[in-house]
C-alpha atoms as a PDB file:
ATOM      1  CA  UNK A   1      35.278 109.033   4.747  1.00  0.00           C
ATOM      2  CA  UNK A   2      33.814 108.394   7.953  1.00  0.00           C
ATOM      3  CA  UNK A   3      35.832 108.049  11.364  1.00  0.00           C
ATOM      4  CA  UNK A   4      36.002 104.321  11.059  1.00  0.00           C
ATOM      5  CA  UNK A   5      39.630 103.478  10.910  1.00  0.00           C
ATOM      6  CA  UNK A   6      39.864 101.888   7.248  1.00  0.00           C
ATOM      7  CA  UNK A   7      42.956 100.215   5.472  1.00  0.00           C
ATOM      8  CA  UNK A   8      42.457 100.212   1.101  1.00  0.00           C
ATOM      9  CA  UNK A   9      43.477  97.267  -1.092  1.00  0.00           C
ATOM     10  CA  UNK A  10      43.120  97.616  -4.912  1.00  0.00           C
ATOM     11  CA  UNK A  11      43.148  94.947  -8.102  1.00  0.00           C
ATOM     12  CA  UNK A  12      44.102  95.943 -11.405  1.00  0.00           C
ATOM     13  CA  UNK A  13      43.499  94.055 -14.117  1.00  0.00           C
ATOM     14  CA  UNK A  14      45.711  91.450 -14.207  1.00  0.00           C
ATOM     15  CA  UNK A  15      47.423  92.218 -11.200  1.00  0.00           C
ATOM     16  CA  UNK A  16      46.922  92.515  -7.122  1.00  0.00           C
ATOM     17  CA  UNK A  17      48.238  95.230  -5.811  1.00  0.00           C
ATOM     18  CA  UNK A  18      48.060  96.153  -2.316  1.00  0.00           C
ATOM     19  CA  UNK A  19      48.010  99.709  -0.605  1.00  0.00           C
ATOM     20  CA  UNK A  20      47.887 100.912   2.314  1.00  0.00           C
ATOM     21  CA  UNK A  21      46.131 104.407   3.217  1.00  0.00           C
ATOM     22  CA  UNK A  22      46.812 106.794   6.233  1.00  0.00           C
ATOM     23  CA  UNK A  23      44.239 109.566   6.999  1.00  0.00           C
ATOM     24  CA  UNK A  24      44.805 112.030   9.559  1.00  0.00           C
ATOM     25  CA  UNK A  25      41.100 111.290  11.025  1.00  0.00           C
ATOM     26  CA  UNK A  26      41.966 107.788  11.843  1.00  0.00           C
ATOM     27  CA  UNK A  27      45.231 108.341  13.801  1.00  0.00           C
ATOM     28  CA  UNK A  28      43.707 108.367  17.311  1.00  0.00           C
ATOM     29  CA  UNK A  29      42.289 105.652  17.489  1.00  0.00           C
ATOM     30  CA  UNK A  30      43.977 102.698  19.674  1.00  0.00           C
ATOM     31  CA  UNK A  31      43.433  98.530  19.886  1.00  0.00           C
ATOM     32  CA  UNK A  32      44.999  97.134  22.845  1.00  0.00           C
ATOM     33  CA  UNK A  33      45.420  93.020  22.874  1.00  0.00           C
ATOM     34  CA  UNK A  34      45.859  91.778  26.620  1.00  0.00           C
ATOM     35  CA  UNK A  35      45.684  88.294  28.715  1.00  0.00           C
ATOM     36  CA  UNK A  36      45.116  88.651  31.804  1.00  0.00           C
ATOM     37  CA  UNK A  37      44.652  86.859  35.283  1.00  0.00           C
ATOM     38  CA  UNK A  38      42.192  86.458  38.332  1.00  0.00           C
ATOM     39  CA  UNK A  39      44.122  87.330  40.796  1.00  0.00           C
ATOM     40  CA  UNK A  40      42.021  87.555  43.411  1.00  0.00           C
ATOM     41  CA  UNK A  41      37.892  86.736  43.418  1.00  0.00           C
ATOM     42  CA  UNK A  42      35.425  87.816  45.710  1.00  0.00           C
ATOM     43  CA  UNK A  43      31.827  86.122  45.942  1.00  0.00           C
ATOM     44  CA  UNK A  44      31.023  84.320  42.388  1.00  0.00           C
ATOM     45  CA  UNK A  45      31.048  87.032  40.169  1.00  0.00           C
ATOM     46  CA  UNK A  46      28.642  86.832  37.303  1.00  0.00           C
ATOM     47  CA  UNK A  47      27.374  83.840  38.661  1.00  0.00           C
ATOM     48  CA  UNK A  48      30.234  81.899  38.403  1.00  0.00           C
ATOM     49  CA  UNK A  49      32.680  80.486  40.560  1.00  0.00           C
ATOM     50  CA  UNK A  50      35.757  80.983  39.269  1.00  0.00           C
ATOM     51  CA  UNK A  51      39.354  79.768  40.066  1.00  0.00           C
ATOM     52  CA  UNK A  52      42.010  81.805  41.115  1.00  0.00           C
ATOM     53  CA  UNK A  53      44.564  82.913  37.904  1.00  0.00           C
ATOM     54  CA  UNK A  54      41.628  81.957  35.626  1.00  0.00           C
ATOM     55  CA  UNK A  55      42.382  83.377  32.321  1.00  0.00           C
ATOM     56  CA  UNK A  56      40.901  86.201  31.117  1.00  0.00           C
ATOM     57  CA  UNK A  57      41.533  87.653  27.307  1.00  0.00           C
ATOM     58  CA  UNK A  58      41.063  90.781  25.081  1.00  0.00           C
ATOM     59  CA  UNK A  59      40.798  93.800  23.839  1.00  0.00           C
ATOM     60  CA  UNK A  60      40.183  97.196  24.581  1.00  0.00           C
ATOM     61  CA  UNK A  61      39.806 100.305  21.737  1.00  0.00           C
ATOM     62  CA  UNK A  62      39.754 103.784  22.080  1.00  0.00           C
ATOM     63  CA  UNK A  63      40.233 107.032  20.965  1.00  0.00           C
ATOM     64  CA  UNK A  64      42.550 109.536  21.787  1.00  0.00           C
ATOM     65  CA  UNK A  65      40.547 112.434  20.402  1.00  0.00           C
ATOM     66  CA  UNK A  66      37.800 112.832  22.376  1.00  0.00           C
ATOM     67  CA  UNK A  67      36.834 116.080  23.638  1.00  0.00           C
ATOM     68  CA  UNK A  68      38.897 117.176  26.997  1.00  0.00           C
ATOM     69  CA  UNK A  69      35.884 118.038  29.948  1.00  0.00           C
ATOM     70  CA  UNK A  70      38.266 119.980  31.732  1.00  0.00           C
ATOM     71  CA  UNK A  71      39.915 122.064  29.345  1.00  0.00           C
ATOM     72  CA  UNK A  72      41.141 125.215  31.268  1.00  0.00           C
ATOM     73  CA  UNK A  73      43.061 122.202  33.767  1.00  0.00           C
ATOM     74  CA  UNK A  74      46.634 121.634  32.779  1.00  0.00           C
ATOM     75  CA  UNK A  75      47.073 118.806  35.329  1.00  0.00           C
ATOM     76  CA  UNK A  76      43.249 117.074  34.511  1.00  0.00           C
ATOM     77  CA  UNK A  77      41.789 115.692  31.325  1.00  0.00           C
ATOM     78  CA  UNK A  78      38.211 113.833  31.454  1.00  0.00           C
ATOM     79  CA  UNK A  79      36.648 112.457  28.995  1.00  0.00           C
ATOM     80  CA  UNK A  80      33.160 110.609  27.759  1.00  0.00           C
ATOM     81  CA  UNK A  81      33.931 108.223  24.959  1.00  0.00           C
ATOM     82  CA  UNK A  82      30.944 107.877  23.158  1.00  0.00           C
ATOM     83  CA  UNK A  83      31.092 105.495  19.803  1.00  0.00           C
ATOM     84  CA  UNK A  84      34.744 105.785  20.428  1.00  0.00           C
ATOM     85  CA  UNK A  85      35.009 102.483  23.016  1.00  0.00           C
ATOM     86  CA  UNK A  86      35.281  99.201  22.303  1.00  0.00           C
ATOM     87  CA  UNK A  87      35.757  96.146  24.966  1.00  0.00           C
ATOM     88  CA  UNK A  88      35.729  92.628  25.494  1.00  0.00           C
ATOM     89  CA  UNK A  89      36.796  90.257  27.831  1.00  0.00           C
ATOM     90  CA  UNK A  90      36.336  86.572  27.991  1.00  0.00           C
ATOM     91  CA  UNK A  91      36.551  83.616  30.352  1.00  0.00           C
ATOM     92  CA  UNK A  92      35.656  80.719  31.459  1.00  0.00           C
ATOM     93  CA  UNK A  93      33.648  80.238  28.537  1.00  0.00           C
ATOM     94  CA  UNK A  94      31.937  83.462  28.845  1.00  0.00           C
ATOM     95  CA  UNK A  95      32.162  86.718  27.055  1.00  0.00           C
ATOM     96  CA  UNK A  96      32.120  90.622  28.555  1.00  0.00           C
ATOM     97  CA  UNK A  97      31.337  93.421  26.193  1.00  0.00           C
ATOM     98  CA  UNK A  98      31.757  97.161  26.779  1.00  0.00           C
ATOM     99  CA  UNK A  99      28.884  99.133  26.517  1.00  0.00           C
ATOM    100  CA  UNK A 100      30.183 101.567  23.656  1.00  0.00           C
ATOM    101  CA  UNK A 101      30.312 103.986  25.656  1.00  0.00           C
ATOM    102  CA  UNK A 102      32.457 104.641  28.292  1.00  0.00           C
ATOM    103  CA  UNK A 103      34.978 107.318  30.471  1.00  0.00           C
ATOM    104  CA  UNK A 104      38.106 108.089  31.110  1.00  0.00           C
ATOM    105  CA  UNK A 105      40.392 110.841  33.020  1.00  0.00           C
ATOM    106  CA  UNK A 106      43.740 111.632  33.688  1.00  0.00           C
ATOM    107  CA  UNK A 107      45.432 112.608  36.810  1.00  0.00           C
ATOM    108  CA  UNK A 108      48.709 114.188  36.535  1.00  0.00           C
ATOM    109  CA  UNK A 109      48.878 115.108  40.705  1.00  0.00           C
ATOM    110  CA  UNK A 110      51.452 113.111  42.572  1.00  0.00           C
ATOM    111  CA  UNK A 111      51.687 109.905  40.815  1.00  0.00           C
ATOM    112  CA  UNK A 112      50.097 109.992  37.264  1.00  0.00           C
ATOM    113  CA  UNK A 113      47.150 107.781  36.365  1.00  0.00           C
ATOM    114  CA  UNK A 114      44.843 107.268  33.299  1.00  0.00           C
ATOM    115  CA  UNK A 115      41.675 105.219  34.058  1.00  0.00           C
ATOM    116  CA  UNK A 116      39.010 104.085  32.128  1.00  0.00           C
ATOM    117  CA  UNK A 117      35.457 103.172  33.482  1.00  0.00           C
ATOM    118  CA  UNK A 118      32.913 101.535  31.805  1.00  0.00           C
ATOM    119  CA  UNK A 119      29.306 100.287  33.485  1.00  0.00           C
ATOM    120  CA  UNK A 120      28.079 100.722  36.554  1.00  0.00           C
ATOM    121  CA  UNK A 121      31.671 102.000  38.235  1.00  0.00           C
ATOM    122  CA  UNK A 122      30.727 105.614  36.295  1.00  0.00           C
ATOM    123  CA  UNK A 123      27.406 107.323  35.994  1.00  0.00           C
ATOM    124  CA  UNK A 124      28.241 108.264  32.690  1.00  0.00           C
ATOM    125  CA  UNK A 125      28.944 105.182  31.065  1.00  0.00           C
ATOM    126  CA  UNK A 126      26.573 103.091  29.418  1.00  0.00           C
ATOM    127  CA  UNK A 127      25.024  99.314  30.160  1.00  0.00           C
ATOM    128  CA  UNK A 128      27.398  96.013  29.300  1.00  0.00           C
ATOM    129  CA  UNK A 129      26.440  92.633  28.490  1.00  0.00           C
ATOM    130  CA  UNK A 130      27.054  89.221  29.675  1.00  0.00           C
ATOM    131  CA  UNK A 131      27.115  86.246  26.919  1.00  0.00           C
ATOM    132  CA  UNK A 132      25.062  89.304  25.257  1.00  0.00           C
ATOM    133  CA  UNK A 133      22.026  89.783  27.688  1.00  0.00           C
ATOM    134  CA  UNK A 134      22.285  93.986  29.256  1.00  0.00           C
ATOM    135  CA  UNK A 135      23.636  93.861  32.800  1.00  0.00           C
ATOM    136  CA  UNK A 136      22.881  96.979  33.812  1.00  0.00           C
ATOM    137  CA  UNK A 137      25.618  95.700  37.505  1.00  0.00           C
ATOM    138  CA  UNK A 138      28.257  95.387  35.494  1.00  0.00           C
ATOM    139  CA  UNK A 139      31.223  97.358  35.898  1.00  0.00           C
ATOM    140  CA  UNK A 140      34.781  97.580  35.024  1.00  0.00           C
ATOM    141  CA  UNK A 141      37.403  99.628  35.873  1.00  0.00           C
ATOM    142  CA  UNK A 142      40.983  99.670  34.526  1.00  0.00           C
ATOM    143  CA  UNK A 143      43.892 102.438  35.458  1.00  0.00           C
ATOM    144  CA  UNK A 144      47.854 102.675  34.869  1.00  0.00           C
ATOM    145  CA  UNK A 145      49.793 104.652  37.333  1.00  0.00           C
ATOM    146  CA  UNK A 146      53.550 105.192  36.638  1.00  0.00           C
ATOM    147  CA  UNK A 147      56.039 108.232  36.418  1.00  0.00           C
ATOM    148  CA  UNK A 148      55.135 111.631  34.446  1.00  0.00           C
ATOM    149  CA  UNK A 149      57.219 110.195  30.993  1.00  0.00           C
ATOM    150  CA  UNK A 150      54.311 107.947  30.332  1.00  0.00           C
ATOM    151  CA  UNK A 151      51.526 110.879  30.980  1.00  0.00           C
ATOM    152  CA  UNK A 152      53.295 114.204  29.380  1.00  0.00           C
ATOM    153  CA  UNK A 153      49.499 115.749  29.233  1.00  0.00           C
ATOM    154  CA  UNK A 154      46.086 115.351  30.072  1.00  0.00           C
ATOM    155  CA  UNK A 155      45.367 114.702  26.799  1.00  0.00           C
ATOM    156  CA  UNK A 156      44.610 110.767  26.094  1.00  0.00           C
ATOM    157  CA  UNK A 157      47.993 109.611  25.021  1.00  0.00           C
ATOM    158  CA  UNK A 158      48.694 107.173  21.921  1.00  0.00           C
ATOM    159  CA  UNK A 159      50.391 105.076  23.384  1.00  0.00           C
ATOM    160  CA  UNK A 160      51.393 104.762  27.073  1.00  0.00           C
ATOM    161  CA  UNK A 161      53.488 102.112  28.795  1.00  0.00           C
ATOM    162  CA  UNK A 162      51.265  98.431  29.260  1.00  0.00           C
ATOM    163  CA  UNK A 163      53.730  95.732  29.921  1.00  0.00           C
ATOM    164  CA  UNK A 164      56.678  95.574  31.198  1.00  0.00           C
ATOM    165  CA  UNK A 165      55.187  98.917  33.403  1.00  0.00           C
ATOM    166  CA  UNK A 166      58.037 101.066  34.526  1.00  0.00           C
ATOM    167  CA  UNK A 167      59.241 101.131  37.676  1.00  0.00           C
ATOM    168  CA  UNK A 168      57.300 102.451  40.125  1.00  0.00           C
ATOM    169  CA  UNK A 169      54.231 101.837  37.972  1.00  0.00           C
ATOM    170  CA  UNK A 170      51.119 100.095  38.913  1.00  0.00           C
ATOM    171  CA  UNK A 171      48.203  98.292  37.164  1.00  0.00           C
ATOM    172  CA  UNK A 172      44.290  98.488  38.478  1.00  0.00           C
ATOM    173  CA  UNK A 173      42.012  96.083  36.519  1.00  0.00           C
ATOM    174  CA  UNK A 174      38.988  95.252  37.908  1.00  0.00           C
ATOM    175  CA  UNK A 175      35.278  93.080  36.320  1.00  0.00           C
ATOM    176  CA  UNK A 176      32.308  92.724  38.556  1.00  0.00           C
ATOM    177  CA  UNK A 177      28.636  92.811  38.996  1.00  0.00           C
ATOM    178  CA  UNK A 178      26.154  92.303  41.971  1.00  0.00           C
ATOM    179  CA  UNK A 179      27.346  88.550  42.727  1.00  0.00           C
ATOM    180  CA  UNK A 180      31.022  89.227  42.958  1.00  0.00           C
ATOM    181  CA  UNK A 181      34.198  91.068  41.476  1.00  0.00           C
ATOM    182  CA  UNK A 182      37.282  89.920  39.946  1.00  0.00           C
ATOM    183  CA  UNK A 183      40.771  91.821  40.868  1.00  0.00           C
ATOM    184  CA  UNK A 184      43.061  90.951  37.655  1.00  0.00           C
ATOM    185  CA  UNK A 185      46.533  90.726  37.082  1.00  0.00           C
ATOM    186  CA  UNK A 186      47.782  91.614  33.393  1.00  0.00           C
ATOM    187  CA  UNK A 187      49.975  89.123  32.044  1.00  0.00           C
ATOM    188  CA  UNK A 188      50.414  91.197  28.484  1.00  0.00           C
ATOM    189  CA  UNK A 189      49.964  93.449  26.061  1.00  0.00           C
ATOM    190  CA  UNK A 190      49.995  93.885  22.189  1.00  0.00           C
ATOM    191  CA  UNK A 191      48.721  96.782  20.828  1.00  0.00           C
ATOM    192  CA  UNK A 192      47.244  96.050  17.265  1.00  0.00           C
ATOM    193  CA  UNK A 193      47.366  98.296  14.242  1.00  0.00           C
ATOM    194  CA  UNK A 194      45.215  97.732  11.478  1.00  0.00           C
ATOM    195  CA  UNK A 195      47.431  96.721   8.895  1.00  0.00           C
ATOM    196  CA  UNK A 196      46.922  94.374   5.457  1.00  0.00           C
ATOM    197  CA  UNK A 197      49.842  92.016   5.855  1.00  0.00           C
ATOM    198  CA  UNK A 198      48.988  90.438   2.233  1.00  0.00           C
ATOM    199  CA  UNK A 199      47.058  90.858  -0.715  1.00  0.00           C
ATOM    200  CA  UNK A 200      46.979  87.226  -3.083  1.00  0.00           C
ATOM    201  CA  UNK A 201      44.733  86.627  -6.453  1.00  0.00           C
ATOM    202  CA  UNK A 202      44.252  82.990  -6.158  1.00  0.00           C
ATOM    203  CA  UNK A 203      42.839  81.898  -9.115  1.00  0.00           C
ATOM    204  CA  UNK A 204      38.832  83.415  -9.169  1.00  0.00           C
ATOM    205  CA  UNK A 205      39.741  84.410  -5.766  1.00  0.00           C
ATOM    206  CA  UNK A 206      41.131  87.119  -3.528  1.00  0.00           C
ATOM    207  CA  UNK A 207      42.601  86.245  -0.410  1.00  0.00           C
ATOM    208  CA  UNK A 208      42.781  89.388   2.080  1.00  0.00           C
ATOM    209  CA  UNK A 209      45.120  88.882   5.172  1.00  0.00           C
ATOM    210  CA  UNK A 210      44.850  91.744   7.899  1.00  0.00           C
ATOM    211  CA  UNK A 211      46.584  92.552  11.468  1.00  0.00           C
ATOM    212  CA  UNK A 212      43.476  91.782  13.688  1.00  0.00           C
ATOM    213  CA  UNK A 213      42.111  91.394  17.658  1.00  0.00           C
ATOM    214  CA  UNK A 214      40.711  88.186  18.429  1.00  0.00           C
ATOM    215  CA  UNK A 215      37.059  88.397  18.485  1.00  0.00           C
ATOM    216  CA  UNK A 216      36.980  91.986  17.232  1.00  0.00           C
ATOM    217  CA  UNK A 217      34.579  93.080  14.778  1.00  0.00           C
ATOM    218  CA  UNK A 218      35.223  94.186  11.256  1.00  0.00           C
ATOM    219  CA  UNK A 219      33.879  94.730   7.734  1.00  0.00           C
ATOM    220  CA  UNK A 220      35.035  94.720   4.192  1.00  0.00           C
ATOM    221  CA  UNK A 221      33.771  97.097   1.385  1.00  0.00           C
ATOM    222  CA  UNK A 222      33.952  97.124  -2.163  1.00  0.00           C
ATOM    223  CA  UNK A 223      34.137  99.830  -5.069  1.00  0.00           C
ATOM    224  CA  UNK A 224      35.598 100.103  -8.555  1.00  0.00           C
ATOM    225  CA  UNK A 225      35.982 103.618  -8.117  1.00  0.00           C
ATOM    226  CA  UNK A 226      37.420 104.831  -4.608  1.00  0.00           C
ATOM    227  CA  UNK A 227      34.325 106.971  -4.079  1.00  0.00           C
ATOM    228  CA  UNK A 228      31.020 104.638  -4.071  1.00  0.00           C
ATOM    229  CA  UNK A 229      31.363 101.926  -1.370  1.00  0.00           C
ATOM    230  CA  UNK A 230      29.629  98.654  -1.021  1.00  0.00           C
ATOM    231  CA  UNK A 231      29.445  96.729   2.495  1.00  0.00           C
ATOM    232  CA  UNK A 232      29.838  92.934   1.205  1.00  0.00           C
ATOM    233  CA  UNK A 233      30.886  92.008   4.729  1.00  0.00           C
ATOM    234  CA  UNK A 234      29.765  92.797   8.105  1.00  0.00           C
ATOM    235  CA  UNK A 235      30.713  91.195  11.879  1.00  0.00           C
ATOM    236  CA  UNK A 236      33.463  89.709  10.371  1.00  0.00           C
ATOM    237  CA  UNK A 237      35.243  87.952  13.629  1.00  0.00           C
ATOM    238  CA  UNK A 238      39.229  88.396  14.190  1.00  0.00           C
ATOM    239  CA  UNK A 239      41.150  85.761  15.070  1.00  0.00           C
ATOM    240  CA  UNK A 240      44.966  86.253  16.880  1.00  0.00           C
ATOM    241  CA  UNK A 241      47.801  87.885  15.095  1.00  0.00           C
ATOM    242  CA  UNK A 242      45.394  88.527  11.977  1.00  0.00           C
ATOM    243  CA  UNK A 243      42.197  87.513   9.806  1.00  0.00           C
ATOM    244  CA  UNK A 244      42.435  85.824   6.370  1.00  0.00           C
ATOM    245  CA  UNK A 245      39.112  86.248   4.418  1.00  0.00           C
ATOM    246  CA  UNK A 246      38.673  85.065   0.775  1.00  0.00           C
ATOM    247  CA  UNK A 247      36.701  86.851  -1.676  1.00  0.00           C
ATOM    248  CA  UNK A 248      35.189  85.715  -5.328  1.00  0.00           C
ATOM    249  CA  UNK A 249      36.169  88.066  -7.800  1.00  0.00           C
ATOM    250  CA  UNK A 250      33.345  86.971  -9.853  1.00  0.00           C
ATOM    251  CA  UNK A 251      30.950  87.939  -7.183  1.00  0.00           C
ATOM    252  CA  UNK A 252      32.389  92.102  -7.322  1.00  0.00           C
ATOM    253  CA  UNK A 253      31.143  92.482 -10.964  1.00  0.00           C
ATOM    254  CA  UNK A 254      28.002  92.159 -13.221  1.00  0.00           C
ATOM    255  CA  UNK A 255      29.793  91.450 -16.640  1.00  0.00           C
ATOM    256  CA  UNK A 256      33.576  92.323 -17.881  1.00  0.00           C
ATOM    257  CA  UNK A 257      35.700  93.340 -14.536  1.00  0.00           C
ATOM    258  CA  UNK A 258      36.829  96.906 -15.145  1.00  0.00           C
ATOM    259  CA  UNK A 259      40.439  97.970 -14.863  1.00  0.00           C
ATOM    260  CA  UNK A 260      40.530  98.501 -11.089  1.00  0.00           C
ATOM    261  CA  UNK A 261      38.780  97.393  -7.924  1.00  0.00           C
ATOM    262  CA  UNK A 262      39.295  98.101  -4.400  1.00  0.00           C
ATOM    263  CA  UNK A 263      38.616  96.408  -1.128  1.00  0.00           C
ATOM    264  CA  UNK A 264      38.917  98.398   2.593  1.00  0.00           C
ATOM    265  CA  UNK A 265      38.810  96.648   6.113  1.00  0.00           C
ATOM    266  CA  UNK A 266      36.891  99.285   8.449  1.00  0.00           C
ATOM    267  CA  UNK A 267      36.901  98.821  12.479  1.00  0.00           C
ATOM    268  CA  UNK A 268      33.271 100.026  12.854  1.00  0.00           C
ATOM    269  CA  UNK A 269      33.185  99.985  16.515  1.00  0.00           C
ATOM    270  CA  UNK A 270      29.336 100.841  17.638  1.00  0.00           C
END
């Protein structure tokens, strides 16, 4: 199995069954849903000019076990996430992507923060795009500050307090390039776990119905046997709430069907 977080449906025979797997390897990993708002602009970032409480929508995934750069400090974590980061954020028409790889570090002095950097606001992150074309100016920067209960370590938490924040707690979420910057409110949060919400055999057909992000990536892979995979499916698109994809049986096998097959949604991130 590889570290891409993966959720198993099976047909029998005559029957659709669904199942759901857990592995160990893939419980770190983290999709956060949010809107959000302009709240306020400065120059026309990204060339544009935009309004004041434009929208802005997305998702941001991570991994909570990426190695710890300050190890020996009980009241520090930082960490690189390489492979492990996925973002996007889009408005106006336009679409931000995360570079893949990105930071983040936690600060449990005084009032405790986690922030993540992508871009050019971290020397160790990598390059985003705009509408897909590298920006190498592009940075974003995003940070929760609230009391200890939502930070018990400087390890990455699971989950931590979005939306409502508690009280006392701030948010910090900030896009921008050379030609401006946008300060943004969140509006909320829904974190997303990759769950099949229903399996259905439709006459030649399988229809596959997952817990998805909107405009998140994913794949579907086939095998008759749990241990050789096929990718039948790549850059499939989610849509909000979840994804329905249908599948021809027909297309699965070269002569009889045998007595089980399997399908498994993976969140390949980069």
């Amino acid at each position: 199995m590889s570290s891409s977080t993966k959720r198993f449906l099976s047909i029998t025979a005559g029957l659709l069954i669904a199942l759901v797997l857990h592995g160990k390897v893939h419980a770190a990993r983290v999709t956060i849903e949010y809107v959000a708002q302009a709240s306020t602009v400065t120059g026309q970032p990204f060339g544009l000019t935009v309004p004041r409480l434009t929208q802005v929508k997305g998702y941001m995934t991570y991994e909570t076990n990426t190695t710890d750069l300050r190890p020996a400090d009980s009241m520090r974590g930082d960490f690189v996430m390489a492979g492990t980061w996925d973002f996007r954020a889009e408005f106006l028409g336009k679409v931000i992507r995360g570079s893949g790889t990105a930071s983040a570090s936690t600060n449990l002095f005084g009032s405790p923060t986690l922030r993540f950097n992508d871009g050019d606001t971290d020397s160790r992150s990598g390059i985003m795009s705009f509408d897909g074309i590298p920006d190498s100016t592009i940075g974003l920067g995003f940070s929760i500050s609230g009391q200890a209960k939502d930070l018990p370590t400087d390890k990455l938490p699971i989950n931590f307090t979005f939306n409502p924040p508690p009280q006392g707690a701030s948010h910090t979420f900030v896009l921008e390039n050379q030609s401006g910057s946008m300060l943004l409110q969140f509006v909320s949060f829904r974190q997303v776990d990759l769950k099949i919400h229903s399996v259905a055999r439709m006459g030649g057909n399988v229809e596959i119905v997952w817990s998805s992000a909107e405009g998140k990536r994913y794949e579907l892979e086939f095998s008759t046997d749990l241990q050789n995979w096929t990718k039948i499916r790549t850059n499939l698109t989610g849509t909000a709430q979840s994804t329905t994809l249908i599948d021809p049986i027909a297309t699965r096998y070269s002569g009889n069907p045998p007595s089980n097959g399997f399908y498994r949604i993976l969140d390949p991130l980069f």
